[in-house]
C-alpha atoms as a PDB file:
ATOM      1  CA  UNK A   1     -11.615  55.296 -11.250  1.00  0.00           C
ATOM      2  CA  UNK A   2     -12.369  54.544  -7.286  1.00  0.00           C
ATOM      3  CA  UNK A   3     -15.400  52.373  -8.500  1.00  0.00           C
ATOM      4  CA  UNK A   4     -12.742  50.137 -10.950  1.00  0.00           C
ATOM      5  CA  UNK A   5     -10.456  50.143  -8.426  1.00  0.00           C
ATOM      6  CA  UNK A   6     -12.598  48.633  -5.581  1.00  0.00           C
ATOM      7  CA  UNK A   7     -14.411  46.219  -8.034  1.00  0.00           C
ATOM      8  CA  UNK A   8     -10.844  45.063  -9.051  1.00  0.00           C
ATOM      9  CA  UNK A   9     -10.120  44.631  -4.916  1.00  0.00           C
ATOM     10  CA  UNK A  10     -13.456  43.025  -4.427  1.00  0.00           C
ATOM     11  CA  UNK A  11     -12.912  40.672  -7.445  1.00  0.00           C
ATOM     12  CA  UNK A  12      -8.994  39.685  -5.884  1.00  0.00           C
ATOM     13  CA  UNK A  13     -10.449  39.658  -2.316  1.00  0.00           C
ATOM     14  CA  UNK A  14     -13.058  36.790  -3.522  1.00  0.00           C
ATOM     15  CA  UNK A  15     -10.482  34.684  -5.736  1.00  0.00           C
ATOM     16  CA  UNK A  16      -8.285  34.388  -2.515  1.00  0.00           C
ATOM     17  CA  UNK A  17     -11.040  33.529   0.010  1.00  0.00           C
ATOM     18  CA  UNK A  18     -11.390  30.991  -2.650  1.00  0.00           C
ATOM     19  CA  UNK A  19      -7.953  29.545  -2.193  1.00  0.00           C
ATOM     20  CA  UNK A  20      -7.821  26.871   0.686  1.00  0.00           C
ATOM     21  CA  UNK A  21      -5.457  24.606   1.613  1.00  0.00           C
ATOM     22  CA  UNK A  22      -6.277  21.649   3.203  1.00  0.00           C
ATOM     23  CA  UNK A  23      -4.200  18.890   4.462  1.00  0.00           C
ATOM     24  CA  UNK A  24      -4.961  14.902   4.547  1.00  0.00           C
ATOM     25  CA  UNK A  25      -3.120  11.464   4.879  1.00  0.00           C
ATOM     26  CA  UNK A  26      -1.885  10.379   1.973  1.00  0.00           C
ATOM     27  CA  UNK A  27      -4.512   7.711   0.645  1.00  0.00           C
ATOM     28  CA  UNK A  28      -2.866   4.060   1.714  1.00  0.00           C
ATOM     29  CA  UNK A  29      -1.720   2.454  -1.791  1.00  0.00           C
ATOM     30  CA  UNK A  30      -3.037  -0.806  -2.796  1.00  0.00           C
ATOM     31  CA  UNK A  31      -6.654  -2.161  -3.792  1.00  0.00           C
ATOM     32  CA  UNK A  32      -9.647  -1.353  -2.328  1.00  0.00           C
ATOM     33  CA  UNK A  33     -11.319  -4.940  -0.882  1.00  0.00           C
ATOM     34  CA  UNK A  34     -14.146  -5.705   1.307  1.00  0.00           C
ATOM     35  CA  UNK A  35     -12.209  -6.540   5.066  1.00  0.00           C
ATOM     36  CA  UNK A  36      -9.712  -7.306   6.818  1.00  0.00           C
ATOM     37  CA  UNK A  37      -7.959 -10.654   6.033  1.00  0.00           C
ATOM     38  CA  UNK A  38      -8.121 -13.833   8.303  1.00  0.00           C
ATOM     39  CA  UNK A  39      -5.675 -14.493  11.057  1.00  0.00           C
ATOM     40  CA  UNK A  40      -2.711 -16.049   9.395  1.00  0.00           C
ATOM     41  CA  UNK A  41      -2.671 -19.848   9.406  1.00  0.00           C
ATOM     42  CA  UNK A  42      -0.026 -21.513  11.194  1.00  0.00           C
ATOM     43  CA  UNK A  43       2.917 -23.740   9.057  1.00  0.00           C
ATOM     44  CA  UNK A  44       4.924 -26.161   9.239  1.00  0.00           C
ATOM     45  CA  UNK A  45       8.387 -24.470   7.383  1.00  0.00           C
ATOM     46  CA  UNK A  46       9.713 -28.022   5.841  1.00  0.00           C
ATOM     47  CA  UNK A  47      13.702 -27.823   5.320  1.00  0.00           C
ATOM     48  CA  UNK A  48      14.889 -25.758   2.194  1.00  0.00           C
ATOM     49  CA  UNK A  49      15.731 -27.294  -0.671  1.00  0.00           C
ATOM     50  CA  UNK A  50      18.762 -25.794  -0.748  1.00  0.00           C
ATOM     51  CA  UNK A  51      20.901 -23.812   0.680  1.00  0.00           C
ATOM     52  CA  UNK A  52      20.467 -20.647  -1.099  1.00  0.00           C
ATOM     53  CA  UNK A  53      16.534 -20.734  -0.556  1.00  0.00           C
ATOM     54  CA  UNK A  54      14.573 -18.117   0.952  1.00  0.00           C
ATOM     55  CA  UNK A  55      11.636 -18.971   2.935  1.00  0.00           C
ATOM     56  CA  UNK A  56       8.142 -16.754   2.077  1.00  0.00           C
ATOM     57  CA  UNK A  57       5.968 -16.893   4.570  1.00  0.00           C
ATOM     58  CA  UNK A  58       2.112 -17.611   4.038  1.00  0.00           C
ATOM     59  CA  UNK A  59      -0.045 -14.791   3.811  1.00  0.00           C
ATOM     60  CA  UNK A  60      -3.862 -14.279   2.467  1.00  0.00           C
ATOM     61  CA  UNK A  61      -3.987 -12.848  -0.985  1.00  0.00           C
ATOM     62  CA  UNK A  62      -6.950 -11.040  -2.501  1.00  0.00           C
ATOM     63  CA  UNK A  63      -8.642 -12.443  -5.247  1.00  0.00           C
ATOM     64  CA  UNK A  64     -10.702  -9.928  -6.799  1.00  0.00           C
ATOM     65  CA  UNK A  65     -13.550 -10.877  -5.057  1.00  0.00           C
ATOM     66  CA  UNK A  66     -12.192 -12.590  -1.772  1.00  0.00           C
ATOM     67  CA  UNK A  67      -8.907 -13.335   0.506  1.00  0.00           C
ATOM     68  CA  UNK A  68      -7.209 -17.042  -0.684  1.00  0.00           C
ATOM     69  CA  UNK A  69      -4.385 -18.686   1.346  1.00  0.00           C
ATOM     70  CA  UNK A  70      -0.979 -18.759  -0.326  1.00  0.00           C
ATOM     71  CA  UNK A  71       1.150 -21.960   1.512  1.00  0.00           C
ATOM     72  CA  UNK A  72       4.305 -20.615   2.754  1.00  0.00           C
ATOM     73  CA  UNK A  73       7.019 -22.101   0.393  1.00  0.00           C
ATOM     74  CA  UNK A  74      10.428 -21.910  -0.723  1.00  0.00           C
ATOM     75  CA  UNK A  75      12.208 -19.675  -3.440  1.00  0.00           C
ATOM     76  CA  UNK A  76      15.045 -18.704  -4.742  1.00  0.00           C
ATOM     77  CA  UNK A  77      15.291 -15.121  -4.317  1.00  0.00           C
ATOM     78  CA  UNK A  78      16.527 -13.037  -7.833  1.00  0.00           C
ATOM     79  CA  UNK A  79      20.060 -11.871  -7.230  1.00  0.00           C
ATOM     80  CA  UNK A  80      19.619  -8.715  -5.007  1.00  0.00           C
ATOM     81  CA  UNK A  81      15.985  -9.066  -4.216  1.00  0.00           C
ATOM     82  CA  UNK A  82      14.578  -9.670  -0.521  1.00  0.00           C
ATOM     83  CA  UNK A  83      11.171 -10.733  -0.354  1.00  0.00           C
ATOM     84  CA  UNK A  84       8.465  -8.474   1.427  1.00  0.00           C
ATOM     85  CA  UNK A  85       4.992  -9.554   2.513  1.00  0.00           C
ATOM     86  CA  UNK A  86       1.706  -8.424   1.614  1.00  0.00           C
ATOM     87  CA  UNK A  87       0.235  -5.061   3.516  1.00  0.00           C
ATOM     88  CA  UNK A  88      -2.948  -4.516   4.923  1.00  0.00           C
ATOM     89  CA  UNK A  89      -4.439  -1.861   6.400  1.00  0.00           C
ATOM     90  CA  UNK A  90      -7.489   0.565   6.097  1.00  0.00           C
ATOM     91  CA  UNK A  91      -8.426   4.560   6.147  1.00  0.00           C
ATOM     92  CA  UNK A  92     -11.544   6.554   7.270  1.00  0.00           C
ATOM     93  CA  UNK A  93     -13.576   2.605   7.191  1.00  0.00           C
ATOM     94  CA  UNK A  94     -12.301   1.387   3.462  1.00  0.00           C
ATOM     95  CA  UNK A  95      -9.512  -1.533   3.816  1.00  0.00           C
ATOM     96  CA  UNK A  96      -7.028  -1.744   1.280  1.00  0.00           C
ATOM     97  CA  UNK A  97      -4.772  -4.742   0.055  1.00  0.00           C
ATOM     98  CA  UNK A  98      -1.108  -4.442  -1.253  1.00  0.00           C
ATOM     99  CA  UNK A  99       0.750  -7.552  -2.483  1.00  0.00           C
ATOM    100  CA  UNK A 100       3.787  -8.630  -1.353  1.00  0.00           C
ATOM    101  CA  UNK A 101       6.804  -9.009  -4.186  1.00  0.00           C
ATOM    102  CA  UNK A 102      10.365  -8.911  -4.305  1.00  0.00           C
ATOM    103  CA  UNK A 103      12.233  -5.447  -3.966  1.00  0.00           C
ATOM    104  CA  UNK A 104      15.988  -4.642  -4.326  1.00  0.00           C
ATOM    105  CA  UNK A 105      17.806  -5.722  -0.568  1.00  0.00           C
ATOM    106  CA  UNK A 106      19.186  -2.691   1.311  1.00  0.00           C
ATOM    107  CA  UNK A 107      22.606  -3.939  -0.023  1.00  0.00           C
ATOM    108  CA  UNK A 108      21.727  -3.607  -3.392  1.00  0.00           C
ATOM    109  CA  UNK A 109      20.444  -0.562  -3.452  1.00  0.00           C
END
């Protein structure tokens, strides 16, 4: 009975040694690309076409296969949607790429 009873211990003793937490960052969301971008290029902003138009600024998008310039432009936004640029940033030496889009404004939500 003392030898079951120490196997069982040994057994439980080994499966929690086993258990480790460890914490990390949370990975950065977006896709995986080979750099950093450019430095922005610098606009002219022409005047909106009306008065209702938002102005999104230009910002390097990745292709796939490499950055592209997008012209900063006029849009109309969708009702309750504020624009928000692209993200960059990188983690432990891999650089990541998140597009910008339109989100629901603060006084939408």
């Amino acid at each position: 009975m003392r030898a079951t009873w120490l196997s069982a211990y040994a057994v439980f003793t080994l499966c929690i040694a086993g258990c480790v937490a460890t914490a990390s960052n949370p990975t950065p969301r977006g896709v995986v690309v080979n750099g950093p971008p450019p430095a922005p290029l610098q606009e002219d902003r022409p005047a909106p076409p009306s008065a209702t138009a938002v102005w999104v600024n230009g910002y390097w998008h990745w292709t796939g296969a490499q950055y592209t310039w997008i012209p900063g432009h006029w849009e109309h936004a969708p009702p309750g949607q504020t624009w928000y640029g692209p993200r960059y940033g990188s983690s432990e030496g891999t650089f990541f790429y998140q597009p910008g889009g339109w989100k629901a404004s603060a006084r939408a939500r």
